[in-house]
Protein backbone atom coordinates (compact mmCIF):
# COMPACT_ATOMS: atom_id res chain seq x y z
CA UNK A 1 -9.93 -12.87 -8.11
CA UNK A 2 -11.16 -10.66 -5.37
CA UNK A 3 -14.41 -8.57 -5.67
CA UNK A 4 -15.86 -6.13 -2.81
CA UNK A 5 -18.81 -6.41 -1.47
CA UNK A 6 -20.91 -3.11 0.07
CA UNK A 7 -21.15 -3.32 3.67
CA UNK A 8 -24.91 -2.46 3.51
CA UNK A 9 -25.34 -5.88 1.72
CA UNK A 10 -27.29 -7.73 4.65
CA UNK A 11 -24.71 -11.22 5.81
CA UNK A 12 -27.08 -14.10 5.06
CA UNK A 13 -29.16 -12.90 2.62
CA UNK A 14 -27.05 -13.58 -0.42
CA UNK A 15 -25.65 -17.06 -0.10
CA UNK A 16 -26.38 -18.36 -3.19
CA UNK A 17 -24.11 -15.72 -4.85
CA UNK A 18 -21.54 -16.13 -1.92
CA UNK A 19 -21.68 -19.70 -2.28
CA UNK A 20 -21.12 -18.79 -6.08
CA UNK A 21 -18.21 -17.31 -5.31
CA UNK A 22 -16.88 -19.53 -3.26
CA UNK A 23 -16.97 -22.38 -5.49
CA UNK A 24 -15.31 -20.48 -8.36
CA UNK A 25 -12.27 -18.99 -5.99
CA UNK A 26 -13.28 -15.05 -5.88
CA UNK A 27 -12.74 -14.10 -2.82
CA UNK A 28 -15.28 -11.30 -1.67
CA UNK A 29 -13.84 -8.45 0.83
CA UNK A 30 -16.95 -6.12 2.51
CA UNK A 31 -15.94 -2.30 3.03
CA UNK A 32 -18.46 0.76 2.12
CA UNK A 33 -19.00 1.10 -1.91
CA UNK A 34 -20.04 4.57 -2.52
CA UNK A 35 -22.66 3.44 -5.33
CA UNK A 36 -23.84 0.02 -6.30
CA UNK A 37 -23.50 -3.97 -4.32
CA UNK A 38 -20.39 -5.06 -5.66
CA UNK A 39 -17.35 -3.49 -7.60
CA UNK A 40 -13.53 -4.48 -8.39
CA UNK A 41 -10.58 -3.30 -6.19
CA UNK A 42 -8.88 -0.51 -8.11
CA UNK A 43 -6.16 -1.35 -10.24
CA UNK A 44 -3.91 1.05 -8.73
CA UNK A 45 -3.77 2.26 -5.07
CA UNK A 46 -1.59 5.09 -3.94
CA UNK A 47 -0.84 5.13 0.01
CA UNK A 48 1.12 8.12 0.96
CA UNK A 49 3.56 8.43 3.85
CA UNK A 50 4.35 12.05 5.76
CA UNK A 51 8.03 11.45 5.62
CA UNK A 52 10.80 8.39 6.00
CA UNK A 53 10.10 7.47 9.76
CA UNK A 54 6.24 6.65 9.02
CA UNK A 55 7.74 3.87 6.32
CA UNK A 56 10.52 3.11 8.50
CA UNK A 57 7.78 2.14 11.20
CA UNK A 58 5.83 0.65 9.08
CA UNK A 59 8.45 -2.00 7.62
CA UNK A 60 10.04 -2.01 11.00
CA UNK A 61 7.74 -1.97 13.74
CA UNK A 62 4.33 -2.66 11.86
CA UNK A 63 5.74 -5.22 9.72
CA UNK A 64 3.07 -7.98 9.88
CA UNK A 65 0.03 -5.68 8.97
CA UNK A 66 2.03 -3.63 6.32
CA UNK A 67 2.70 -6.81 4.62
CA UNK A 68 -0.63 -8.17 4.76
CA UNK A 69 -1.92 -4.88 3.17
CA UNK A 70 0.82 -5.41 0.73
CA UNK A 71 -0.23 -8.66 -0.04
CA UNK A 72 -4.02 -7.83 -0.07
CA UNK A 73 -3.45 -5.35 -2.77
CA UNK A 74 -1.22 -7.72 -5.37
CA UNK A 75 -3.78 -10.99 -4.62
CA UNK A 76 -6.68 -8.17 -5.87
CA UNK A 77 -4.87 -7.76 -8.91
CA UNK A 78 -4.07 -3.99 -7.72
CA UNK A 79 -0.77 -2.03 -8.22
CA UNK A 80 0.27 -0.92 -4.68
CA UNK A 81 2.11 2.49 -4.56
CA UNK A 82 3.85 3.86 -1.39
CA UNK A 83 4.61 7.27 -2.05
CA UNK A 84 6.86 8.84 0.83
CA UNK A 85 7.02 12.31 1.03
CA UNK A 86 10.24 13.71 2.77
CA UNK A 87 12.47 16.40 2.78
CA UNK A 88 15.20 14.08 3.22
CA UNK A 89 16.40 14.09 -0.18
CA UNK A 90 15.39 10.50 -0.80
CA UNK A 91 14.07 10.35 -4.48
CA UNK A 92 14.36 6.54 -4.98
CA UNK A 93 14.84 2.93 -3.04
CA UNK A 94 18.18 2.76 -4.60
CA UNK A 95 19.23 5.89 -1.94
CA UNK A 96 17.19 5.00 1.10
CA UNK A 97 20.40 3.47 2.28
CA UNK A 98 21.86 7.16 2.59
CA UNK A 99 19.22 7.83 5.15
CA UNK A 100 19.83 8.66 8.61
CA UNK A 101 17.12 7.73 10.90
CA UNK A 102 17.02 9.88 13.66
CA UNK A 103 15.37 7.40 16.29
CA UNK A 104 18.67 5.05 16.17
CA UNK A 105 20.35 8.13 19.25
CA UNK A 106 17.64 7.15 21.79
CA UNK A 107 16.68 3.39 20.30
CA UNK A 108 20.20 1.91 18.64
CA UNK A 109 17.80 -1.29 17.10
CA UNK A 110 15.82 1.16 15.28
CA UNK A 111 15.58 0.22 11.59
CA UNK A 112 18.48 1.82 9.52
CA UNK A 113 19.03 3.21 5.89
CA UNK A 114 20.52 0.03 4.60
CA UNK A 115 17.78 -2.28 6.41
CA UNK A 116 15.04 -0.38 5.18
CA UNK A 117 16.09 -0.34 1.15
CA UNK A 118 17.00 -4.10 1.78
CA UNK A 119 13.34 -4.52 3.08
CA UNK A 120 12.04 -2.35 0.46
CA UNK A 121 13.75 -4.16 -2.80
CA UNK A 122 12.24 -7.44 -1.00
CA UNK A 123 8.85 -6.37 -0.91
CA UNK A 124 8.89 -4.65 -4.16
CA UNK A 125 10.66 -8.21 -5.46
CA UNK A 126 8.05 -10.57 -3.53
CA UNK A 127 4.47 -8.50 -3.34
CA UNK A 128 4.54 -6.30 -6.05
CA UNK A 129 4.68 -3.01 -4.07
CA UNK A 130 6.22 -0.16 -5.72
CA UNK A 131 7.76 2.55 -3.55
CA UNK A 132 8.08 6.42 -4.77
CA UNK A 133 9.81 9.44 -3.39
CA UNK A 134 8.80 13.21 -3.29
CA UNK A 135 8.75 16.58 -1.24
CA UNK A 136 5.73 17.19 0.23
CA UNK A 137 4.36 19.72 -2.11
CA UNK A 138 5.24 17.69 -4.66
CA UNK A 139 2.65 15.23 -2.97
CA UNK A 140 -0.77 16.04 -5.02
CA UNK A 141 0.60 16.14 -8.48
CA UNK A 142 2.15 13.10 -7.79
CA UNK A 143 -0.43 11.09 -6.50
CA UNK A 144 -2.36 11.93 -10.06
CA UNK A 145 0.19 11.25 -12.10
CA UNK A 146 0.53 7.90 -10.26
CA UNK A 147 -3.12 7.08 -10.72
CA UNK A 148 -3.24 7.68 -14.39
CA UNK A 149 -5.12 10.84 -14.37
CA UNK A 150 -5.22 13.41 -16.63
CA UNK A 151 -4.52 17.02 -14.90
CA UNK A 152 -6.29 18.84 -17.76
């Protein structure tokens, strides 16, 4: 289990909780809370991309960190959703393979189509991550609909 812990918390002057902690395996990650000392990562997290070449650099270039977020999110117990807005047509990770990316002209070991849907399924398969598709307007709705949220 992992638990945050408010970065306005002074370091040192909670060890007997932290030593808690330790001893029972939660694992305690400091960021800013907005309210309170310690809370639960969400359950669900949506991180949105501005079209197919900010994934495709992501899984391609930036690899080792997107993985470690990826891997952050499903050992917190949270539901990881990429949603990549594009006008590309793409709607699902069963037709990423159809996409063209444009940076293979000027760099020909640029990640393809078929690479990135392969490298997709895996992460999907081994961390949990689920990947989305929509236009950009469709963006907003979306992102509430993936969180659970009622539009009322």
């Amino acid at each position: 289990m992992t638990i945050l812990t408010d970065t306005r918390q002074k370091v040192g002057k909670h060890e007997i909780k932290e030593k808690w902690f330790e001893e029972h395996g939660i694992k305690t990650v400091r960021t800013k809370i907005p309210f309170g000392d310690y809370a639960l990562p969400p359950a669900i997290s949506v991180d949105t991309k501005a079209c197919m070449e900010e994934i495709a650099s992501n899984i391609g270039s930036d690899h080792h960190r997107f993985k470690r977020e990826c891997i952050a999110a499903r050992d917190a117990g949270c539901q990881l959703i990429i949603l990549v807005e594009n006008d590309d047509g793409i709607r699902s990770v069963n037709e990423v393979h159809k996409w063209i990316n444009p940076e293979v002209i000027y760099h020909p070991k640029a990640i393809t189509g078929e690479r990135l849907q392969k490298a997709m399924l895996t992460m999907s398969e081994r961390y949990g991550v689920r990947f989305e598709f929509c236009e950009p307007e469709e963006s907003a709705e979306r992102i509430i609909e993936l969180l659970g949220v009622r539009n009322e």
